[in-house]
Protein backbone atom coordinates (compact mmCIF):
# COMPACT_ATOMS: atom_id res chain seq x y z
CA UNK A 1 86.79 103.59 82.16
CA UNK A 2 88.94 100.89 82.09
CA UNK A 3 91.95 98.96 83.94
CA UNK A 4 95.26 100.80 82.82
CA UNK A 5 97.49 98.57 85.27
CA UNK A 6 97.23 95.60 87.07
CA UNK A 7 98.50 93.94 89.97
CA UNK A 8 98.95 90.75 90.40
CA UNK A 9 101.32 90.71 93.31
CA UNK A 10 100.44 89.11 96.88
CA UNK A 11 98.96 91.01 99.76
CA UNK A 12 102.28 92.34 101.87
CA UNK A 13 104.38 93.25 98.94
CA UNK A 14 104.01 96.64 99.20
CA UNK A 15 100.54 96.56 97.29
CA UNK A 16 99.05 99.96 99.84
CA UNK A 17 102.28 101.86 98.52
CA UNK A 18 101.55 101.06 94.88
CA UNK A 19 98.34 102.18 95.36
CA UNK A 20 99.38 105.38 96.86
CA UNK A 21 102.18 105.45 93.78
CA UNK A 22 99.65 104.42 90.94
CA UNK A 23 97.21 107.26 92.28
CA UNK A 24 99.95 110.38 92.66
CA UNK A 25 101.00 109.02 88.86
CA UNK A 26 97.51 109.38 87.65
CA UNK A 27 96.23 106.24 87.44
CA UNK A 28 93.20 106.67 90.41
CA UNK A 29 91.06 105.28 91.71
CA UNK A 30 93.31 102.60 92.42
CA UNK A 31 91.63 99.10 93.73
CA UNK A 32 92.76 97.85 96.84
CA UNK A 33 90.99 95.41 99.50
CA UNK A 34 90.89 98.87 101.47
CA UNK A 35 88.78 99.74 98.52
CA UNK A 36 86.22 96.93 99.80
CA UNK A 37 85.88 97.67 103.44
CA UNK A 38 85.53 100.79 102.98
CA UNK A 39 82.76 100.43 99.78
CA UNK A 40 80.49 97.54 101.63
CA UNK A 41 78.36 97.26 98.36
CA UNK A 42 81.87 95.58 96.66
CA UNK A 43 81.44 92.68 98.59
CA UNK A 44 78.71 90.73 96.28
CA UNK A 45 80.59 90.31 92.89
CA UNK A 46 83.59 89.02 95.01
CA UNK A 47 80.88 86.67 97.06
CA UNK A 48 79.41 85.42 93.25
CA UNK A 49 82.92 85.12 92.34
CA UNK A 50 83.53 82.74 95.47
CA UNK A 51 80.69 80.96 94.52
CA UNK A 52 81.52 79.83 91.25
CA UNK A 53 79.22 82.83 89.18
CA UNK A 54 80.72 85.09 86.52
CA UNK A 55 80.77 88.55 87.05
CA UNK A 56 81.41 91.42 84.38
CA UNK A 57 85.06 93.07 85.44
CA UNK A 58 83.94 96.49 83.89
CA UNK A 59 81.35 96.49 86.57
CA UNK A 60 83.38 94.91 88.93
CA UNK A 61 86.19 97.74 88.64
CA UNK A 62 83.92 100.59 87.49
CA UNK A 63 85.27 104.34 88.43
CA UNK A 64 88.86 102.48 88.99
CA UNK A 65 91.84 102.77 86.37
CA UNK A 66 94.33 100.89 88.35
CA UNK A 67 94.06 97.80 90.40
CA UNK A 68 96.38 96.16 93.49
CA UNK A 69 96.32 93.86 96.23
CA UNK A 70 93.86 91.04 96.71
CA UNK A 71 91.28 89.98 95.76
CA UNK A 72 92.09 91.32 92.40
CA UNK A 73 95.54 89.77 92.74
CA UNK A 74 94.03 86.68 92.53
CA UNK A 75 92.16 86.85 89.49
CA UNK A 76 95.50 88.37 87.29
CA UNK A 77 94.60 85.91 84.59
CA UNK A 78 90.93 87.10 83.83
CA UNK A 79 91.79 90.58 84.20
CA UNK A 80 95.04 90.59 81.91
CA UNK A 81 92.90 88.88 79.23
CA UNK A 82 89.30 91.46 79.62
CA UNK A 83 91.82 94.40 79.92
CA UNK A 84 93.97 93.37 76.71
CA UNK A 85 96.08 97.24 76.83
CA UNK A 86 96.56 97.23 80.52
CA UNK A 87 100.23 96.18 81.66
CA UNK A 88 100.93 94.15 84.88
CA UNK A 89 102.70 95.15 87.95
CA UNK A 90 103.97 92.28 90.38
CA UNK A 91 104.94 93.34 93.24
CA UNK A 92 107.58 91.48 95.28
CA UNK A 93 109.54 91.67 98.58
CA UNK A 94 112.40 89.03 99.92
CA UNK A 95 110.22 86.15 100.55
CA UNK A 96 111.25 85.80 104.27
CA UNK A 97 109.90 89.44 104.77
CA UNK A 98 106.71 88.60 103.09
CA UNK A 99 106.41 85.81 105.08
CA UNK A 100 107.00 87.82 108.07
CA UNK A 101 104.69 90.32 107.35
CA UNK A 102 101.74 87.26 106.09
CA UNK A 103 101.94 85.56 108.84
CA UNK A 104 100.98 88.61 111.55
CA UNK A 105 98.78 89.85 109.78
CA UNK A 106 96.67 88.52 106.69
CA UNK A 107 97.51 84.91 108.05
CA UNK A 108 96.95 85.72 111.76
CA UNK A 109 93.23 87.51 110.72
CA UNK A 110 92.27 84.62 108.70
CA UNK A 111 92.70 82.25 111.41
CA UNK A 112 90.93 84.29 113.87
CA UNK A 113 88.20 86.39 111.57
CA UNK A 114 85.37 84.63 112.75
CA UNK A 115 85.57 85.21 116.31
CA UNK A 116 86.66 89.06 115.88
CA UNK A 117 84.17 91.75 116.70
CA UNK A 118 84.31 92.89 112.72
CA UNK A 119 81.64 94.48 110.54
CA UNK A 120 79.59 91.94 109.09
CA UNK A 121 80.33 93.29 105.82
CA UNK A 122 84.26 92.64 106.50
CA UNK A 123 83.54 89.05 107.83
CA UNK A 124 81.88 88.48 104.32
CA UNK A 125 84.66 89.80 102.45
CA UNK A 126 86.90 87.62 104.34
CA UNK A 127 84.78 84.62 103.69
CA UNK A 128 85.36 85.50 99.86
CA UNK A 129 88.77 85.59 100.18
CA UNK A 130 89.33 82.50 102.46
CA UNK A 131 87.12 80.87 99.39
CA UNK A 132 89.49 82.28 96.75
CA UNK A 133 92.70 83.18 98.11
CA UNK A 134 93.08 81.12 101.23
CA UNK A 135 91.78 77.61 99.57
CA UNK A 136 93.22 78.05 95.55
CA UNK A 137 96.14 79.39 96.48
CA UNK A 138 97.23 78.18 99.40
CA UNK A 139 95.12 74.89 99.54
CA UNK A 140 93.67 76.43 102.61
CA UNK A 141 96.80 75.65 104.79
CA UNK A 142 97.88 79.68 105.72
CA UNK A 143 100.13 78.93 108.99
CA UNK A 144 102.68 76.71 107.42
CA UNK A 145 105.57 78.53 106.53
CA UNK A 146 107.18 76.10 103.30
CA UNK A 147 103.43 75.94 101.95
CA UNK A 148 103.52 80.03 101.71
CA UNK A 149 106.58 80.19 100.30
CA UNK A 150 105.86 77.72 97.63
CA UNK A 151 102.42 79.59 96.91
CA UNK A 152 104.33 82.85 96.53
CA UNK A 153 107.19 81.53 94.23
CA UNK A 154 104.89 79.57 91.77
CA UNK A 155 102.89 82.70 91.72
CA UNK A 156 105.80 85.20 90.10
CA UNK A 157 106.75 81.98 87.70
CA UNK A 158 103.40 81.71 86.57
CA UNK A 159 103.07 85.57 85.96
CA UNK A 160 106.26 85.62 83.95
CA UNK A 161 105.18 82.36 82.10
CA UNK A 162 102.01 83.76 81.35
CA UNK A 163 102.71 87.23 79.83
CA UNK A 164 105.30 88.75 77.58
CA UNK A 165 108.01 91.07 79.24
CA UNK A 166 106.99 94.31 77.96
CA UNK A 167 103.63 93.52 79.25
CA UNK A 168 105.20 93.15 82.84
CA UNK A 169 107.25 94.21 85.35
CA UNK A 170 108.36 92.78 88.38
CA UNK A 171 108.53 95.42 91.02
CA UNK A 172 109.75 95.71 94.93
CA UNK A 173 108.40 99.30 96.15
CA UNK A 174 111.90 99.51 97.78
CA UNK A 175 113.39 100.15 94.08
CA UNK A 176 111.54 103.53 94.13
CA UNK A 177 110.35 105.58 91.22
CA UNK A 178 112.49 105.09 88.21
CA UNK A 179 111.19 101.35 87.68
CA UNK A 180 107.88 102.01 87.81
CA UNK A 181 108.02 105.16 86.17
CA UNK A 182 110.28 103.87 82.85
CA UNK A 183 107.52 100.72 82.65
CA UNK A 184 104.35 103.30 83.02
CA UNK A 185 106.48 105.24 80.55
CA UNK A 186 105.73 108.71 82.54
CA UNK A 187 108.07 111.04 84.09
CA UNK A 188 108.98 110.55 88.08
CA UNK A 189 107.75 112.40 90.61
CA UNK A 190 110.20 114.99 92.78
CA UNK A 191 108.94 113.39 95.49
CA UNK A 192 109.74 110.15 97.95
CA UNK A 193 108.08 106.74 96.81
CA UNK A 194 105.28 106.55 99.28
CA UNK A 195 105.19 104.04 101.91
CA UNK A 196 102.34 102.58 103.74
CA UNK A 197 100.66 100.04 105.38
CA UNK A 198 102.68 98.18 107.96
CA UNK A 199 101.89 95.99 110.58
CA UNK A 200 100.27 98.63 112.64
CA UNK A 201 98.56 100.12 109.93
CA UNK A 202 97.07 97.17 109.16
CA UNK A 203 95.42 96.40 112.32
CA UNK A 204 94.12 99.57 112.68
CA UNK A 205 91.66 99.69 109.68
CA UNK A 206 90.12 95.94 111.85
CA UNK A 207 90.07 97.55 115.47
CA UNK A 208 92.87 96.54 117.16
CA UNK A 209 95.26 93.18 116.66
CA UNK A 210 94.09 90.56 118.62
CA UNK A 211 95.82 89.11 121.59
């Protein structure tokens, strides 16, 4: 089995409801950093990853025909280029929402992981993703509002630079179905466009936001 779709759009653009979407449309298991905590033998490739190894992506994503969210976000290139037929979701939200949403959540956990009463398989996975995410994307600066923004716009421009246009489509989960749908080129659901994971949802999954 192989990647059908990717997605290459930040964490807190909707990514849990494209899972949701991607998975009632047929393209499940979908990949998600949900996928990790709740699969604790995941965490190694990501960990070789960190540490400058290669890993094989058909391992790396085997039993999964879509993929969403980070960490797999932030290896679009690789994947886009081992999975040649699979076509590219981004998924976006007005950038002062994302931020919104970033910074009480993936940005308030990162700056406080290491201290939190987590599973030590979740602290590791986190540790990845500060490696990868938090220090190549961000330049390892996740409270400063301008620096996010930045690392989310050059993100879409490089995504649209990077692959033709009937390769990808740039998506807000607020658009519903018919995008999506048209793109995937299979018929809509009668059915509301899920929606998951907010704030509270989030925290849950960790225990609790910390105070």
């Amino acid at each position: 089995m192989s990647l059908e779709v990717i997605g290459s759009g930040f964490g807190r653009t909707g990514t849990k409801s494209l899972k949701a979407a991607l998975e009632r449309l047929g393209y499940g298991r979908c990949h998600h950093m949900h996928e990790i905590v709740e699969n604790p033998e995941q965490v190694v490739d990501w960990q070789r990853l960190a540490a400058g190894e290669s890993v094989d992506w058909e391992t790396v994503f085997a039993g999964y025909r879509s993929q969403v969210d980070w960490p797999g976000a932030h290896v679009w290139r690789e994947l886009a280029k081992a999975f040649s037929e699979a076509k590219v979701v981004h998924t976006v939200r007005p950038e002062e929402k994302w931020w919104a949403s970033f910074e009480k959540t993936i940005g308030k956990l990162m700056a406080r992981y290491e201290e939190l009463p987590l599973p030590p398989h979740i602290r590791d996975i986190l540790g990845a993703w500060n490696d990868l995410v938090g220090k190549e994307t961000f330049g390892g600066i996740l409270d400063n509002k301008e620096n996010g923004l930045a690392a989310y716009r050059q993100r879409t421009d490089e995504v649209r630079e990077a692959l033709p246009a009937d390769r990808l489509l740039i998506f807000d989960v607020a658009e519903g179905w018919e995008p999506l749908c048209t793109f995937l080129g299979v018929e809509a659901p009668d059915e509301p466009f899920p929606h998951h994971n907010l704030r509270g949802d989030f925290w849950e999954v960790l225990g609790g936001e910390p105070t």
